[in-house]
C-alpha atoms as a PDB file:
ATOM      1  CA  UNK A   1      99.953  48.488 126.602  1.00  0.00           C
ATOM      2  CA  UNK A   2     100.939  51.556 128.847  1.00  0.00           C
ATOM      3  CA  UNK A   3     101.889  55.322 127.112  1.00  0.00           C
ATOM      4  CA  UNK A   4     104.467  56.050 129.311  1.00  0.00           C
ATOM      5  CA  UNK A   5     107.204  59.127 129.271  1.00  0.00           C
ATOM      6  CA  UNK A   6     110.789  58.202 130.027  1.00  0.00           C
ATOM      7  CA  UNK A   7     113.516  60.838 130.375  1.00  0.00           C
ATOM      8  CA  UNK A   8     116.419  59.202 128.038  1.00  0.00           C
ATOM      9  CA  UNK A   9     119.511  61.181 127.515  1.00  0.00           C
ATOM     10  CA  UNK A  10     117.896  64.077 128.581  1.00  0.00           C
ATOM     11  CA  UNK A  11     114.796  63.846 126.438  1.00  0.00           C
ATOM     12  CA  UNK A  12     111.741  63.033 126.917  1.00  0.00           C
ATOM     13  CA  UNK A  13     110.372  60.381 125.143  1.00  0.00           C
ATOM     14  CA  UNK A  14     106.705  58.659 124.717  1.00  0.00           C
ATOM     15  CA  UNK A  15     106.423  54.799 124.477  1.00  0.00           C
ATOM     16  CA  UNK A  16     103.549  52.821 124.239  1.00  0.00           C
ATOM     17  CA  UNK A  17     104.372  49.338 125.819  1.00  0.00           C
ATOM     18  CA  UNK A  18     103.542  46.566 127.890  1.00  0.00           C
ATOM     19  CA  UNK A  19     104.536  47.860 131.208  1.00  0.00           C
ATOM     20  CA  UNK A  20     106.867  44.464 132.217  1.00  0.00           C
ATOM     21  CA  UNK A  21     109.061  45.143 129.146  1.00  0.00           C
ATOM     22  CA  UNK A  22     112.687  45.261 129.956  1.00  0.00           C
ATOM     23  CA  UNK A  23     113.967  48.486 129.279  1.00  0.00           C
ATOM     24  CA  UNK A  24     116.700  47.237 126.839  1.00  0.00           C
ATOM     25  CA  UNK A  25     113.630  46.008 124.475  1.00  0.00           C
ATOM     26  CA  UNK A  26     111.970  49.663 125.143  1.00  0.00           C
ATOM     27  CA  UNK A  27     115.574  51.363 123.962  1.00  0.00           C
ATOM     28  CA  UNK A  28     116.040  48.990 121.189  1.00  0.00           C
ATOM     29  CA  UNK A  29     113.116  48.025 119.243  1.00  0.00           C
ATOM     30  CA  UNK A  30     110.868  51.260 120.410  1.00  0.00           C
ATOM     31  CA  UNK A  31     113.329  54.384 120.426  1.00  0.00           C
ATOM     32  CA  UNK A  32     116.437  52.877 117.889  1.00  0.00           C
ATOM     33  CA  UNK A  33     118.945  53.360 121.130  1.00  0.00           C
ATOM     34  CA  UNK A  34     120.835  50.041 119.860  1.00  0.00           C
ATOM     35  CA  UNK A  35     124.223  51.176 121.567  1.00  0.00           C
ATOM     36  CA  UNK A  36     122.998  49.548 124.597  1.00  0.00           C
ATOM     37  CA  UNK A  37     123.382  45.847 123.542  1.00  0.00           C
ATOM     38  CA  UNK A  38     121.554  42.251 124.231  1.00  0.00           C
ATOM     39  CA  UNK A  39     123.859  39.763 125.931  1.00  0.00           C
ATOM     40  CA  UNK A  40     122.601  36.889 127.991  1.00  0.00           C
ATOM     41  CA  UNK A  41     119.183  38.651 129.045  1.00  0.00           C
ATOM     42  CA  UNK A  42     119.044  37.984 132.649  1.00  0.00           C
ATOM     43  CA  UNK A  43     121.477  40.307 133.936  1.00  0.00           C
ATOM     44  CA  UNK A  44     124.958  38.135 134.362  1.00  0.00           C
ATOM     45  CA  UNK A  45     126.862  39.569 131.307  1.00  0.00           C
ATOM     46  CA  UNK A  46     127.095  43.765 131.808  1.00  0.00           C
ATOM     47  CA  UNK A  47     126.315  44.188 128.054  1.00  0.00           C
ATOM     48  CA  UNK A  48     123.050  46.299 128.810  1.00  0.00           C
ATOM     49  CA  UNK A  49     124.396  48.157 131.464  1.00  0.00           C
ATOM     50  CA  UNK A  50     122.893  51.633 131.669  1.00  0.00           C
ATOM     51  CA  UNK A  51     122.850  54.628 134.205  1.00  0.00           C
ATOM     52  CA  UNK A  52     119.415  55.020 136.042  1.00  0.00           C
ATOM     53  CA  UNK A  53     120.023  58.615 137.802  1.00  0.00           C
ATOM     54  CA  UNK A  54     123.535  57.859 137.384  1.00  0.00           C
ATOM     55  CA  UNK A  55     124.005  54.469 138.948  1.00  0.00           C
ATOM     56  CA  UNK A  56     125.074  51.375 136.434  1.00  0.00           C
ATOM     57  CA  UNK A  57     122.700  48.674 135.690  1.00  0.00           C
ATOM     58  CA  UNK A  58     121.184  46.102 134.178  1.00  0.00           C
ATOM     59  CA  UNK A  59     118.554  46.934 131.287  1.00  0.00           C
ATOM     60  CA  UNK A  60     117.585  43.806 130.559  1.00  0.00           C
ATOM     61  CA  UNK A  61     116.167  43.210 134.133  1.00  0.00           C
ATOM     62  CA  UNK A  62     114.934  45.985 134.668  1.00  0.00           C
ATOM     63  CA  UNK A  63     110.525  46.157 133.717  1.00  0.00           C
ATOM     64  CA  UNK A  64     110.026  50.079 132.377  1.00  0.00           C
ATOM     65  CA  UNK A  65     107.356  50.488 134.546  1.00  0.00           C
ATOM     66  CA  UNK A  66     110.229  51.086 137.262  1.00  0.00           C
ATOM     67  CA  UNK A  67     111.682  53.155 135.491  1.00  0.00           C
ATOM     68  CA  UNK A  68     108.974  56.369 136.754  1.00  0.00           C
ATOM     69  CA  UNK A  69     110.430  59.730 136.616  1.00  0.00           C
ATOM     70  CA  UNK A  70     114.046  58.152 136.741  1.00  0.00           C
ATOM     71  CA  UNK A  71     116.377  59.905 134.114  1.00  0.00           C
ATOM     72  CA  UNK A  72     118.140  57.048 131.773  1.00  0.00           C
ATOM     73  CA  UNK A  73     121.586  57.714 130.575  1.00  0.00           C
ATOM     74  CA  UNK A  74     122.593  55.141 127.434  1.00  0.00           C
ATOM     75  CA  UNK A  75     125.553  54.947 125.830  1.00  0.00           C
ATOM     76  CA  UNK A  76     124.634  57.554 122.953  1.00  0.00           C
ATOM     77  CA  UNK A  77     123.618  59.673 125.938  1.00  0.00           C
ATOM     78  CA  UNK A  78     127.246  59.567 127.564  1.00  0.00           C
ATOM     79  CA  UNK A  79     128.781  62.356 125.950  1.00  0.00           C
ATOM     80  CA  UNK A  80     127.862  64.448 123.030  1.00  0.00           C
ATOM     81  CA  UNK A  81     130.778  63.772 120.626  1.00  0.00           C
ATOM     82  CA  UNK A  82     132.583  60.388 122.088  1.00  0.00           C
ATOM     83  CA  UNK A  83     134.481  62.908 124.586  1.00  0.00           C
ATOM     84  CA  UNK A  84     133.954  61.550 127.816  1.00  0.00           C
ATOM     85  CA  UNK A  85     136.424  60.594 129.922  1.00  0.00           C
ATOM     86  CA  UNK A  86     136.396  56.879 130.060  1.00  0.00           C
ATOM     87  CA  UNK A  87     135.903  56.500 125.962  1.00  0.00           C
ATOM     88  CA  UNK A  88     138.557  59.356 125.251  1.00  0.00           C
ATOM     89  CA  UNK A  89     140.608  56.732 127.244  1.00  0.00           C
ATOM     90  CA  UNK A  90     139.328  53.368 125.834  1.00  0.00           C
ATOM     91  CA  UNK A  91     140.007  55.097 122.185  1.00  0.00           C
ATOM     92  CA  UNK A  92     143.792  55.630 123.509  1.00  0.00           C
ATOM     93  CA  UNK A  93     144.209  52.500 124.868  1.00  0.00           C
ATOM     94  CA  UNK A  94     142.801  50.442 122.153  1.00  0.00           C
ATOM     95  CA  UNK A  95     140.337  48.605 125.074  1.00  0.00           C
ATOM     96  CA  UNK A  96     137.644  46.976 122.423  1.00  0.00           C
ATOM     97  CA  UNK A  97     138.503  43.839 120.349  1.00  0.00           C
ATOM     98  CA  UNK A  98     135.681  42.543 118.910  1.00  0.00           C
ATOM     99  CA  UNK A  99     133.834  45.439 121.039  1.00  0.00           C
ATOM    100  CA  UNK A 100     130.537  43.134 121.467  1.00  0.00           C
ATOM    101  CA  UNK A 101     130.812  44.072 125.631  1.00  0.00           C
ATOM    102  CA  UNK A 102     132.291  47.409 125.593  1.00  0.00           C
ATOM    103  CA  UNK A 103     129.206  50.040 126.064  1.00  0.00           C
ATOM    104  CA  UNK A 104     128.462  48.105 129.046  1.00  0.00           C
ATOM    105  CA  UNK A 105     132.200  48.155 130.152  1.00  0.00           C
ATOM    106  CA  UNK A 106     131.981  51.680 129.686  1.00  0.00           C
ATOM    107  CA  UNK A 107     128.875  52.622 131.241  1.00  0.00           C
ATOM    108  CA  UNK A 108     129.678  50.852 134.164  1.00  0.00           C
ATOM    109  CA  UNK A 109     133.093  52.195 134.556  1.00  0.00           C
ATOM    110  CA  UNK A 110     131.613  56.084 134.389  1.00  0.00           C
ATOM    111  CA  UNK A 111     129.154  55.246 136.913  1.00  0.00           C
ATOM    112  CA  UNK A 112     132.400  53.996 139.030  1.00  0.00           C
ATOM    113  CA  UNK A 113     134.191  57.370 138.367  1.00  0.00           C
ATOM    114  CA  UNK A 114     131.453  59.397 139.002  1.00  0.00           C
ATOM    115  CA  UNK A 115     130.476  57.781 142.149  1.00  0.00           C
ATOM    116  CA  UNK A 116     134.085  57.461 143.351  1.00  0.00           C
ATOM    117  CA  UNK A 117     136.879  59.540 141.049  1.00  0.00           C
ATOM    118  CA  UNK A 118     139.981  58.050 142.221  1.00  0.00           C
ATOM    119  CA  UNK A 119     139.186  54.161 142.661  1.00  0.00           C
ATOM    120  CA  UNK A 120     141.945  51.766 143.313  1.00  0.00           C
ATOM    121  CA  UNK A 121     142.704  48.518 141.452  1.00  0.00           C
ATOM    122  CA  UNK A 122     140.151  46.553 144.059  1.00  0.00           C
ATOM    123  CA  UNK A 123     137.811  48.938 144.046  1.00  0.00           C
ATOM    124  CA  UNK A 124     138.120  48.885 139.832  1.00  0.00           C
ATOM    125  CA  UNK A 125     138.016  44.934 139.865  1.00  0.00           C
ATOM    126  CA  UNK A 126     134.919  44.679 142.357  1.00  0.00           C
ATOM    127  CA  UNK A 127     132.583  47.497 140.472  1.00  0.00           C
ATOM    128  CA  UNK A 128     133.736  46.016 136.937  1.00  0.00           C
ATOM    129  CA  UNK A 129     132.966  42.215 138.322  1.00  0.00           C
ATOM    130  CA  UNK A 130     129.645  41.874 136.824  1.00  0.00           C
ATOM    131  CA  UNK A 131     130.809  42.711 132.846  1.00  0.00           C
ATOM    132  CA  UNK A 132     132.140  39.796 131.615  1.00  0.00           C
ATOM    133  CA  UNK A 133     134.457  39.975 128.115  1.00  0.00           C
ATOM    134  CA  UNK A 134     134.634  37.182 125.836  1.00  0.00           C
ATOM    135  CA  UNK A 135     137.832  39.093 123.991  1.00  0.00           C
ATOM    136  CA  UNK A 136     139.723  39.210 128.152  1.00  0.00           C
ATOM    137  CA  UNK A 137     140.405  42.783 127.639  1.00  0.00           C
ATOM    138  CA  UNK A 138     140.238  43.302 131.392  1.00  0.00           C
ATOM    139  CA  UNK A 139     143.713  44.809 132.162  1.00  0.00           C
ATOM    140  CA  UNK A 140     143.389  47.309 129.302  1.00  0.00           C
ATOM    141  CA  UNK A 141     139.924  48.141 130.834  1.00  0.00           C
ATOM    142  CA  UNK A 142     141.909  48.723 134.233  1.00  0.00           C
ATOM    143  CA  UNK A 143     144.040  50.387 132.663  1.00  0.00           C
ATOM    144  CA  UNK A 144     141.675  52.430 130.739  1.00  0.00           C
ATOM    145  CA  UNK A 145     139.813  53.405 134.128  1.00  0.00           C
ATOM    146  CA  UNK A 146     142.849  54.595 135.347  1.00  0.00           C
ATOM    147  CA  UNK A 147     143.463  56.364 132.757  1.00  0.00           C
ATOM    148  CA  UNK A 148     140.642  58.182 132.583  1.00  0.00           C
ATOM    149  CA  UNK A 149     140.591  58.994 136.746  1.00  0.00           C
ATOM    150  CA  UNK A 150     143.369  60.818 136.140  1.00  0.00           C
ATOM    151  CA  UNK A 151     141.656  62.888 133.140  1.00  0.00           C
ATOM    152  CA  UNK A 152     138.244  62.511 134.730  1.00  0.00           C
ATOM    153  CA  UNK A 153     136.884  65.025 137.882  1.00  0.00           C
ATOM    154  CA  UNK A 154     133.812  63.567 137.690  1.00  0.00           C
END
Protein backbone atom coordinates (compact mmCIF):
# COMPACT_ATOMS: atom_id res chain seq x y z
CA UNK A 1 0.00 0.00 0.00
CA UNK A 2 1.11 3.55 -1.27
CA UNK A 3 -0.63 7.09 0.33
CA UNK A 4 -0.75 8.78 -2.69
CA UNK A 5 -2.51 12.38 -3.65
CA UNK A 6 -4.46 12.50 -6.89
CA UNK A 7 -5.94 15.74 -8.22
CA UNK A 8 -9.71 14.50 -9.14
CA UNK A 9 -12.11 17.06 -10.34
CA UNK A 10 -10.09 19.61 -9.09
CA UNK A 11 -9.54 18.27 -5.60
CA UNK A 12 -7.14 16.83 -4.06
CA UNK A 13 -7.62 13.66 -2.71
CA UNK A 14 -5.50 11.05 -0.41
CA UNK A 15 -5.67 7.26 -1.19
CA UNK A 16 -3.97 4.62 0.37
CA UNK A 17 -3.55 1.76 -2.27
CA UNK A 18 -1.61 -0.74 -3.88
CA UNK A 19 0.19 1.29 -6.40
CA UNK A 20 -0.84 -1.21 -9.66
CA UNK A 21 -4.54 -0.54 -8.93
CA UNK A 22 -6.42 0.59 -11.93
CA UNK A 23 -7.64 3.87 -11.41
CA UNK A 24 -11.34 2.94 -12.03
CA UNK A 25 -11.02 0.62 -8.71
CA UNK A 26 -9.23 3.82 -6.94
CA UNK A 27 -12.47 6.13 -8.14
CA UNK A 28 -14.92 3.51 -7.31
CA UNK A 29 -14.38 1.55 -4.29
CA UNK A 30 -11.84 4.28 -2.57
CA UNK A 31 -13.36 7.87 -3.36
CA UNK A 32 -17.41 6.77 -4.25
CA UNK A 33 -16.74 8.38 -7.99
CA UNK A 34 -19.12 5.46 -9.41
CA UNK A 35 -20.14 7.66 -12.54
CA UNK A 36 -17.17 6.31 -14.19
CA UNK A 37 -18.38 2.70 -14.84
CA UNK A 38 -16.80 -1.07 -15.09
CA UNK A 39 -17.26 -2.60 -18.53
CA UNK A 40 -15.04 -5.31 -19.88
CA UNK A 41 -11.85 -4.28 -17.72
CA UNK A 42 -9.16 -4.35 -20.21
CA UNK A 43 -9.78 -1.32 -22.06
CA UNK A 44 -11.95 -2.48 -25.37
CA UNK A 45 -15.41 -1.15 -24.23
CA UNK A 46 -15.00 3.00 -23.49
CA UNK A 47 -17.18 2.58 -20.34
CA UNK A 48 -14.30 3.93 -17.98
CA UNK A 49 -13.20 6.47 -20.13
CA UNK A 50 -11.85 9.46 -18.21
CA UNK A 51 -9.84 12.74 -19.00
CA UNK A 52 -6.13 12.58 -17.74
CA UNK A 53 -5.09 16.45 -18.28
CA UNK A 54 -7.84 16.52 -20.64
CA UNK A 55 -7.18 13.66 -22.99
CA UNK A 56 -9.89 10.54 -22.96
CA UNK A 57 -8.94 7.26 -21.62
CA UNK A 58 -9.12 4.18 -20.33
CA UNK A 59 -9.39 3.85 -16.35
CA UNK A 60 -9.41 0.50 -16.12
CA UNK A 61 -5.86 0.18 -17.69
CA UNK A 62 -4.50 2.62 -16.39
CA UNK A 63 -2.16 1.55 -12.68
CA UNK A 64 -2.61 4.95 -10.30
CA UNK A 65 0.81 5.05 -9.79
CA UNK A 66 0.85 6.78 -13.39
CA UNK A 67 -1.33 8.81 -12.61
CA UNK A 68 1.60 11.43 -10.65
CA UNK A 69 0.66 14.97 -10.57
CA UNK A 70 -1.80 14.37 -13.60
CA UNK A 71 -5.22 16.18 -12.94
CA UNK A 72 -8.27 13.49 -13.43
CA UNK A 73 -11.47 14.77 -14.81
CA UNK A 74 -14.56 12.03 -14.17
CA UNK A 75 -17.77 12.30 -15.19
CA UNK A 76 -19.11 14.09 -11.88
CA UNK A 77 -16.14 16.36 -12.55
CA UNK A 78 -17.44 17.42 -16.16
CA UNK A 79 -19.53 20.19 -15.32
CA UNK A 80 -20.93 21.47 -12.14
CA UNK A 81 -24.71 21.14 -12.74
CA UNK A 82 -25.04 18.59 -15.94
CA UNK A 83 -24.40 21.88 -18.17
CA UNK A 84 -21.75 20.99 -20.35
CA UNK A 85 -21.95 21.04 -23.73
CA UNK A 86 -22.01 17.50 -24.89
CA UNK A 87 -24.68 16.34 -21.94
CA UNK A 88 -26.87 19.60 -22.45
CA UNK A 89 -26.95 17.92 -25.95
CA UNK A 90 -27.26 14.16 -25.12
CA UNK A 91 -30.30 15.37 -22.65
CA UNK A 92 -31.90 17.03 -25.98
CA UNK A 93 -31.35 14.37 -28.09
CA UNK A 94 -32.46 11.60 -25.91
CA UNK A 95 -28.73 9.73 -26.70
CA UNK A 96 -28.90 7.08 -23.56
CA UNK A 97 -31.14 3.94 -23.69
CA UNK A 98 -30.32 1.77 -21.17
CA UNK A 99 -27.37 4.44 -20.47
CA UNK A 100 -24.92 1.51 -19.17
CA UNK A 101 -22.03 3.17 -21.85
CA UNK A 102 -22.91 6.71 -21.87
CA UNK A 103 -20.33 8.55 -19.29
CA UNK A 104 -17.74 7.01 -21.33
CA UNK A 105 -19.49 8.16 -24.62
CA UNK A 106 -19.51 11.40 -23.13
CA UNK A 107 -16.21 11.80 -21.75
CA UNK A 108 -14.72 10.79 -24.77
CA UNK A 109 -16.70 12.97 -26.98
CA UNK A 110 -15.63 16.30 -24.72
CA UNK A 111 -12.15 15.32 -24.95
CA UNK A 112 -12.89 15.27 -28.95
CA UNK A 113 -14.43 18.82 -28.76
CA UNK A 114 -12.00 20.20 -26.70
CA UNK A 115 -9.12 18.94 -28.60
CA UNK A 116 -10.73 19.72 -31.97
CA UNK A 117 -14.22 22.00 -31.75
CA UNK A 118 -15.56 21.53 -35.10
CA UNK A 119 -14.88 17.70 -35.98
CA UNK A 120 -16.41 16.19 -39.01
CA UNK A 121 -18.44 12.97 -39.25
CA UNK A 122 -14.89 10.90 -39.80
CA UNK A 123 -13.18 12.60 -37.49
CA UNK A 124 -16.46 11.92 -34.91
CA UNK A 125 -16.55 8.13 -36.02
CA UNK A 126 -12.64 7.55 -35.62
CA UNK A 127 -12.27 9.35 -31.94
CA UNK A 128 -15.71 7.63 -30.81
CA UNK A 129 -14.35 4.04 -32.31
CA UNK A 130 -13.19 2.65 -29.14
CA UNK A 131 -16.84 3.07 -27.05
CA UNK A 132 -18.79 0.41 -27.99
CA UNK A 133 -22.91 0.56 -27.21
CA UNK A 134 -24.82 -2.44 -26.63
CA UNK A 135 -28.26 -0.15 -27.04
CA UNK A 136 -26.52 1.12 -31.07
CA UNK A 137 -27.19 4.62 -30.16
CA UNK A 138 -24.32 5.70 -32.38
CA UNK A 139 -26.06 8.12 -34.84
CA UNK A 140 -27.81 9.95 -31.99
CA UNK A 141 -24.28 10.15 -30.38
CA UNK A 142 -23.14 11.76 -33.84
CA UNK A 143 -25.66 13.61 -33.77
CA UNK A 144 -25.34 14.66 -30.27
CA UNK A 145 -21.56 15.70 -30.96
CA UNK A 146 -22.69 17.79 -33.51
CA UNK A 147 -24.91 19.19 -31.69
CA UNK A 148 -23.02 20.21 -29.11
CA UNK A 149 -19.91 21.67 -31.60
CA UNK A 150 -22.17 23.99 -32.57
CA UNK A 151 -23.08 25.05 -28.80
CA UNK A 152 -19.61 24.12 -27.62
CA UNK A 153 -16.26 26.71 -28.05
CA UNK A 154 -14.37 24.54 -26.23
Amino acid sequence: MAKMTLTINGKKQEVDVDPATPVLWVLRDHLNLVGTKYGCGVGSCGACTIHLNGRALRSCQLPVSAVGSQEITTIEGLSDNGDHPVQKAWLELDVAQCGYCQTGQIMTAASLLRSNPHPSDAEIESAMTGNICRCGTYTRIKEAIKTAAGTSGK
